[in-house]
Protein backbone atom coordinates (compact mmCIF):
# COMPACT_ATOMS: atom_id res chain seq x y z
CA UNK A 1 -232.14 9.39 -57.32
CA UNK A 2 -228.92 8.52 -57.13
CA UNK A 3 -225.28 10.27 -58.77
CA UNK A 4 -225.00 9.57 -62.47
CA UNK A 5 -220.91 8.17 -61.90
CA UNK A 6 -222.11 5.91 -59.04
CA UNK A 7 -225.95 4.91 -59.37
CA UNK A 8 -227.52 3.03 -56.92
CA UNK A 9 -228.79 -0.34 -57.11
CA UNK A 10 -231.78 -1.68 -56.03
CA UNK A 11 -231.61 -5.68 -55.04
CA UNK A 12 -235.14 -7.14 -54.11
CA UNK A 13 -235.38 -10.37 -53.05
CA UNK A 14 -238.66 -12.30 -53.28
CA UNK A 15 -238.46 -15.37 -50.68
CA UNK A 16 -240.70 -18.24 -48.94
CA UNK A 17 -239.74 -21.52 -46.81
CA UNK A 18 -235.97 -21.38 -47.90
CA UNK A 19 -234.24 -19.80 -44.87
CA UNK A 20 -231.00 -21.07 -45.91
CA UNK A 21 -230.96 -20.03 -49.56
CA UNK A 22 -231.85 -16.89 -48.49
CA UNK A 23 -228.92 -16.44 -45.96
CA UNK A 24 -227.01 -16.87 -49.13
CA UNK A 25 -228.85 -14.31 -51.07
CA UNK A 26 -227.85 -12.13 -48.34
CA UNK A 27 -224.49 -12.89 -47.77
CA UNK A 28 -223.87 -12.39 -51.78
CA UNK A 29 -225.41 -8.72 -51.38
CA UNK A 30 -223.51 -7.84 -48.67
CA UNK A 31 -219.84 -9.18 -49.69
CA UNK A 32 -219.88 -6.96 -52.61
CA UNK A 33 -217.51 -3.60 -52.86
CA UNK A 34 -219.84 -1.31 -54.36
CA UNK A 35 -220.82 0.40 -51.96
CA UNK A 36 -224.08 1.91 -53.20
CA UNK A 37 -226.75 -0.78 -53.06
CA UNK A 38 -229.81 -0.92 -50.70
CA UNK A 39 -231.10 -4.21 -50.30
CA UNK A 40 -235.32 -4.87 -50.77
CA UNK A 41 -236.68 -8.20 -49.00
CA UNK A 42 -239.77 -9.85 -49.37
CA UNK A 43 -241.00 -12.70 -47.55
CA UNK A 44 -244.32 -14.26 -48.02
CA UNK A 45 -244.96 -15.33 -44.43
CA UNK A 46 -242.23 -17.83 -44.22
CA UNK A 47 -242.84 -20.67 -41.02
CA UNK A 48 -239.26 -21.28 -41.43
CA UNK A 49 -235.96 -19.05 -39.61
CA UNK A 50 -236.69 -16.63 -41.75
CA UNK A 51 -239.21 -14.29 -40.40
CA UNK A 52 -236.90 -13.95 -37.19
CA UNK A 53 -233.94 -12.99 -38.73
CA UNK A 54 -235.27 -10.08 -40.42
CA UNK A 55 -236.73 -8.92 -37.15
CA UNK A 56 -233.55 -9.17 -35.86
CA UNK A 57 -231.26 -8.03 -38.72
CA UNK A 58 -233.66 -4.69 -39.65
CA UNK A 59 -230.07 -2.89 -40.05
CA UNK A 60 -229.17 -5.12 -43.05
CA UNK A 61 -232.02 -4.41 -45.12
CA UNK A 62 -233.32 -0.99 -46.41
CA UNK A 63 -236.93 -2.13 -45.99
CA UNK A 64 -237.80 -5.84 -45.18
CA UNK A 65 -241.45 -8.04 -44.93
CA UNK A 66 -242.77 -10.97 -43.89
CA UNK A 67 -246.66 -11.22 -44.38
CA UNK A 68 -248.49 -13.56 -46.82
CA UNK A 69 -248.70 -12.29 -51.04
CA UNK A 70 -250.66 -14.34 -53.30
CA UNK A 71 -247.90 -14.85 -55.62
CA UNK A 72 -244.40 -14.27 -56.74
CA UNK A 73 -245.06 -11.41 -59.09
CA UNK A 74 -247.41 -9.60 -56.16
CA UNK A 75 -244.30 -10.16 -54.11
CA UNK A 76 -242.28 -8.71 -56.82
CA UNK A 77 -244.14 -5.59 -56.98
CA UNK A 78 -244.54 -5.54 -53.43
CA UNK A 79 -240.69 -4.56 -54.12
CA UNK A 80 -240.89 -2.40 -56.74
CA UNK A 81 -242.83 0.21 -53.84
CA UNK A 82 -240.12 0.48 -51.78
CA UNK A 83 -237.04 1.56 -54.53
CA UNK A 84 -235.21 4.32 -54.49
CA UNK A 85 -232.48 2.90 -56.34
CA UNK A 86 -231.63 4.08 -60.29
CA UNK A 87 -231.40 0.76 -61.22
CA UNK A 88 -233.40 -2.72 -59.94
CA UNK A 89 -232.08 -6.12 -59.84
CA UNK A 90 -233.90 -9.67 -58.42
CA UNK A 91 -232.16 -11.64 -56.97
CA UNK A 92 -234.33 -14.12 -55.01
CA UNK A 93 -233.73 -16.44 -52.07
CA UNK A 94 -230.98 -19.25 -53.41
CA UNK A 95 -229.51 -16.88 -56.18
CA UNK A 96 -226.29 -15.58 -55.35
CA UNK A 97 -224.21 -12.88 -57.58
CA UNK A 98 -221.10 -14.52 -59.68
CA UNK A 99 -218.47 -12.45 -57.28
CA UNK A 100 -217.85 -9.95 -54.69
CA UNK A 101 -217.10 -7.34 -57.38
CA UNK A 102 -219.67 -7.77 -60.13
CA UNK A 103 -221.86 -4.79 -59.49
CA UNK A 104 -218.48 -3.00 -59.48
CA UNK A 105 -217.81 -4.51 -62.61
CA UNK A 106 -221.59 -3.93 -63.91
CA UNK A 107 -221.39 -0.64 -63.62
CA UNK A 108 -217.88 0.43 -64.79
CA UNK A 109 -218.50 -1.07 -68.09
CA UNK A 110 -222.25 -0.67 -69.00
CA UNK A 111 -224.24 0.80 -66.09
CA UNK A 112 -222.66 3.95 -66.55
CA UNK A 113 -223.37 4.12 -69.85
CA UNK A 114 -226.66 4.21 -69.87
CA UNK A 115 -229.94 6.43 -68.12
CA UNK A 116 -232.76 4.11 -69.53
CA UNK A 117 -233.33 0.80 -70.65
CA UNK A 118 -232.94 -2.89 -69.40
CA UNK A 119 -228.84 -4.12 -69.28
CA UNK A 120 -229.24 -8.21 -69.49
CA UNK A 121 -226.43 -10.53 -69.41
CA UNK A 122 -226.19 -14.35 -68.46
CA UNK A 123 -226.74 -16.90 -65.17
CA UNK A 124 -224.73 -20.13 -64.43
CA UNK A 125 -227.18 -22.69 -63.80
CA UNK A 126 -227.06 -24.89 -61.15
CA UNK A 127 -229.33 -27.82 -59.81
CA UNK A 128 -229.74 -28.69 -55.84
CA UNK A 129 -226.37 -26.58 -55.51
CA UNK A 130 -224.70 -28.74 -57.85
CA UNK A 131 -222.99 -26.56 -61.31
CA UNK A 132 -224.84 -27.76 -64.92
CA UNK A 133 -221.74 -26.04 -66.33
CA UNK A 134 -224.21 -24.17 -68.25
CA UNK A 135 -225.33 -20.53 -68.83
CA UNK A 136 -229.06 -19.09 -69.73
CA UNK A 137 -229.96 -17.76 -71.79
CA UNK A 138 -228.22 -19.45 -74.61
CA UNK A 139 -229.26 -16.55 -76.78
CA UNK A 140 -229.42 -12.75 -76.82
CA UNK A 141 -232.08 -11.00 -76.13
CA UNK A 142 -233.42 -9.73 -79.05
CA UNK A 143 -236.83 -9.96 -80.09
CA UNK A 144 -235.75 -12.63 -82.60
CA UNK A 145 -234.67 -14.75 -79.44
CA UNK A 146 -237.13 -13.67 -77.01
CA UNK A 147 -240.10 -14.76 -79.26
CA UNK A 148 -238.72 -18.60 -79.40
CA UNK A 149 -238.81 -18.58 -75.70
CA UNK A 150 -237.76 -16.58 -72.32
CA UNK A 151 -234.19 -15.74 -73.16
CA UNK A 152 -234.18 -13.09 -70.51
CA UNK A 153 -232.72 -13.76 -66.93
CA UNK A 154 -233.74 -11.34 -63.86
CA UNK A 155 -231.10 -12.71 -61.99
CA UNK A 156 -228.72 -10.95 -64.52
CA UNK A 157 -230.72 -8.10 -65.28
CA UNK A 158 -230.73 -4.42 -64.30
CA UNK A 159 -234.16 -2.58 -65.03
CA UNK A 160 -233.77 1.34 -65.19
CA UNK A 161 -236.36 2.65 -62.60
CA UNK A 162 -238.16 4.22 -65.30
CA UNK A 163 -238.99 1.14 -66.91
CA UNK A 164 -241.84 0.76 -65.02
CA UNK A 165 -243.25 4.01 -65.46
CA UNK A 166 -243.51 3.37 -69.04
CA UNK A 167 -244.69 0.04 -69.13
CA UNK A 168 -245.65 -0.78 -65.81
CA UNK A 169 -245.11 -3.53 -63.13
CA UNK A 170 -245.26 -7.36 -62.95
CA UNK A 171 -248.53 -9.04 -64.69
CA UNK A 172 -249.42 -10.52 -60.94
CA UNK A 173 -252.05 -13.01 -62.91
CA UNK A 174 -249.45 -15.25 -64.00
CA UNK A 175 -247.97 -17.97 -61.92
CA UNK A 176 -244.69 -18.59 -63.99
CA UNK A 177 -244.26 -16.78 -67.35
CA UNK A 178 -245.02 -13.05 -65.69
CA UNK A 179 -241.19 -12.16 -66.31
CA UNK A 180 -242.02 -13.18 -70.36
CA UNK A 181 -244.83 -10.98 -70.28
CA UNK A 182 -242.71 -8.38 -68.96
CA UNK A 183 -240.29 -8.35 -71.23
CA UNK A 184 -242.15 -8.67 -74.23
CA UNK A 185 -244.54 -6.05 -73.21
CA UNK A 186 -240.64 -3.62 -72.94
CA UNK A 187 -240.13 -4.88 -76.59
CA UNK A 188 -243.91 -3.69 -77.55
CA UNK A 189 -243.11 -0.14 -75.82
CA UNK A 190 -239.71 0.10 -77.62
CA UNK A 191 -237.77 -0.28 -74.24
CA UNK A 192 -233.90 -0.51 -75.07
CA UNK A 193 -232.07 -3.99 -74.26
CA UNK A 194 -228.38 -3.50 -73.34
CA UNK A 195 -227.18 -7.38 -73.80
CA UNK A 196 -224.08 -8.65 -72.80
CA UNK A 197 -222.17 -11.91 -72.42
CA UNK A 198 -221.12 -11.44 -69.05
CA UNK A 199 -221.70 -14.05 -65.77
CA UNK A 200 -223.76 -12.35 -63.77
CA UNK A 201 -225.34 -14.93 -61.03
CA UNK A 202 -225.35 -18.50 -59.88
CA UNK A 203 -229.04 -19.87 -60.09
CA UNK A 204 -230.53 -22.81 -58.69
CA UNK A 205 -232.59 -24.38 -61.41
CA UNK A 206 -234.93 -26.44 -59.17
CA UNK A 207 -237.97 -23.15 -58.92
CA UNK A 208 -241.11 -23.61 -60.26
CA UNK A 209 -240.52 -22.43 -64.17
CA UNK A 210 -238.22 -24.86 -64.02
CA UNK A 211 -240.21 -28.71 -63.34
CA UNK A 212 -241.31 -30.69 -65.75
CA UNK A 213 -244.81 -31.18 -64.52
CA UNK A 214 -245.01 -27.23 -65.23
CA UNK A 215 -244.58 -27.56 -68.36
CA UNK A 216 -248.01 -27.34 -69.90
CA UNK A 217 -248.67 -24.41 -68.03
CA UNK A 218 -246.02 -22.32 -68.53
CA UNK A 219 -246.91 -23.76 -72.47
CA UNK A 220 -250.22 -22.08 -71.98
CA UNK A 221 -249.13 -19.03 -70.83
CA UNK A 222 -246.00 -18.49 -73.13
CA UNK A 223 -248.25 -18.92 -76.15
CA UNK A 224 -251.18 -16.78 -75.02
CA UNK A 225 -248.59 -13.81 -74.32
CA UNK A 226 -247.45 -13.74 -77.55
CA UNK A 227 -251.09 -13.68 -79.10
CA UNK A 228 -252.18 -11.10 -76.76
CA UNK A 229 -249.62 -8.92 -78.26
CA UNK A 230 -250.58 -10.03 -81.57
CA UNK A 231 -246.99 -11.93 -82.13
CA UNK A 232 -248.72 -14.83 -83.05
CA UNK A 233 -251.85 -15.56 -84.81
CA UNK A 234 -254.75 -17.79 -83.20
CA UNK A 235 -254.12 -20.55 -85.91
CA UNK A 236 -249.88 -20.57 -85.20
CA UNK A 237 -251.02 -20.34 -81.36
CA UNK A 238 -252.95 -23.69 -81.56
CA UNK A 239 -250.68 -25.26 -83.63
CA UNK A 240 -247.47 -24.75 -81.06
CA UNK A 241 -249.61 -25.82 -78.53
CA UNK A 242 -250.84 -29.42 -80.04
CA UNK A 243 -246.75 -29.76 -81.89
CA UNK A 244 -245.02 -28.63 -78.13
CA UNK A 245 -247.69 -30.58 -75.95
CA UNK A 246 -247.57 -33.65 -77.80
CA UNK A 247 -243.73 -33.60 -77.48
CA UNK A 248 -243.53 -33.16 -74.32
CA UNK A 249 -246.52 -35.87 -73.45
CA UNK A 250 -244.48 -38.15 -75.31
CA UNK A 251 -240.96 -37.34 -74.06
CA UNK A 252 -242.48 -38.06 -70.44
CA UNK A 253 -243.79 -41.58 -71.40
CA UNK A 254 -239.96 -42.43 -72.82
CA UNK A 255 -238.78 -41.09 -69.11
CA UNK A 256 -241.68 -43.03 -67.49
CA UNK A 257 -240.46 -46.44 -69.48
CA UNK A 258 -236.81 -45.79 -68.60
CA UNK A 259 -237.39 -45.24 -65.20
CA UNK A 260 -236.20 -41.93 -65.23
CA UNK A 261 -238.33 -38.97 -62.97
C-alpha cells in the first residue's frame, strides 16, 4: 500500500447506458491535482459509446470492464478486486467531485489523519443536471441518524481498505438499500465514522434509490436491515411499514389528483 503522507485513492466507478455521464465521471477524476489516485471502471455491458472508449482509452484507467453483472452491488465488488489503493471512493457514472482540488483537500485535513475507518462528508444534489441547492445527508452519520434512514453518501465517502476485511463487501442481494446494509453492518462491527461537513460531490438525483415508484421497495428492504441486525423488533418493523406505506400510498393519490408525476 501506499505512503502514509500521501495515500492513494482508489475511485471505482460502477456504470451502464450513460456514456455521457460517465465522460464526466472521468473528466472529474482526471482534472484533480493529487496526483496519487488510480481510477477502477466498471461497465455492465453498456450498448452505448461506452464500451469503445475504454478499449480505446486503456491508459486512463488502472483496470477497466465492460461485460454484463447482475447488479450494482456485484458491479461494486467487481471493484473492490482490483484496489490497491489505501483508501476507496465511488463515484459512479454522472457523479462528478465538487473541484479539481478536493482529494487534495480530503486528505490534508482528515485523510491523513487517519489508518482505519470510513471519512463521510456531504453531496450537492442535483436533478437532470439541474442544482436542488441542497446537500445529503442532512444529518451526521451517527448511528442515531443512520437508523432513521441512509444518511451516508458513497459519493462523499472514503472507505479504509481494511474495511472490508473486517466486515466484508457489498450485500449483492439487494437492489437499492445494499449501501444501508453496509453501513450499518460497519456500525455493528464497531467500524469508526470520521464525519465532516464538507462538499464533497455533485450527484444526479434521478438513480434508482431515488424514484418514487421505488419507494416500497427500498421500504422493504430498509426495514428488514435493521431487524436483521436486531435494531428493530418484528412488531416496530410492521408497524413502520403499514405508518410509511400508507403515507406514501396516500401522498401519491394527492400527486395523482393534482396532476403532478
Amino acid at each position: 500500500m501506499s505512503s502514509f503522507s500521501y495515500p492513494k485513492i482508489t475511485v471505482i466507478t460502477i456504470c451502464y447506458n450513460c456514456f455521457k455521464g460517465f465522460l464526466d465521471t472521468v473528466m472529474s477524476v482526471r482534472h484533480q491535482n493529487y496526483m496519487n489516485v488510480e481510477h477502477v471502471v466498471i461497465d455492465g455491458g453498456s450498448v452505448d459509446e461506452t464500451p469503445a472508449y475504454l478499449t480505446e482509452n486503456k491508459e486512463l484507467f488502472s483496470y477497466s470492464v465492460s461485460e454484463p453483472d447482475s447488479g450494482i452491488y456485484h458491479a461494486m465488488n467487481k471493484g473492490l478486486e482490483h484496489v490497491t489503493g489505501e483508501w476507496v471512493i465511488y463515484l459512479n457514472a454522472g457523479d462528478v467531485f465538487i473541484s479539481d482540488t478536493i482529494l487534495n483537500e480530503m486528505v490534508a485535513e482528515y485523510l491523513c489523519k487517519y489508518s482505519e475507518g470510513i471519512c463521510t462528508g456531504k453531496v450537492n444534489l442535483y436533478k437532470n443536471g439541474v442544482s436542488l441547492n441542497m446537500t445529503h445527508p442532512r444529518g451526521g452519520g451517527d448511528k442515531e441518524n443512520l437508523l432513521l434512514g441512509n444518511c451516508i453518501a458513497h459519493q462523499a465517502s472514503f472507505i479504509h481498505h481494511t474495511v472490508f476485511n473486517r466486515v466484508g463487501n457489498w450485500a449483492e442481494h439487494f437492489k437499492i438499500n445494499g449501501d444501508y446494509d453496509f453501513w450499518i453492518r460497519a456500525k455493528k462491527y464497531g467500524i469508526s465514522f470520521h464525519h465532516n461537513e464538507i462538499a464533497l460531490a455533485n450527484f444526479d438525483y434521478d438513480g434508482i434509490s431515488s424514484q418514487r415508484n421505488n419507494y416500497i421497495l427500498s421500504l422493504k428492504e430498509q426495514l428488514s436491515i435493521l431487524l436483521y441486525y436486531q435494531y428493530l423488533s418484528v412488531v416496530d418493523a410492521c408497524f413502520q411499514y403499514v405508518k410509511k406505506s400508507l403515507m406514501y400510498h396516500v401522498k401519491t393519490l394527492v400527486r395523482f389528483l393534482l396532476g403532478l408525476k
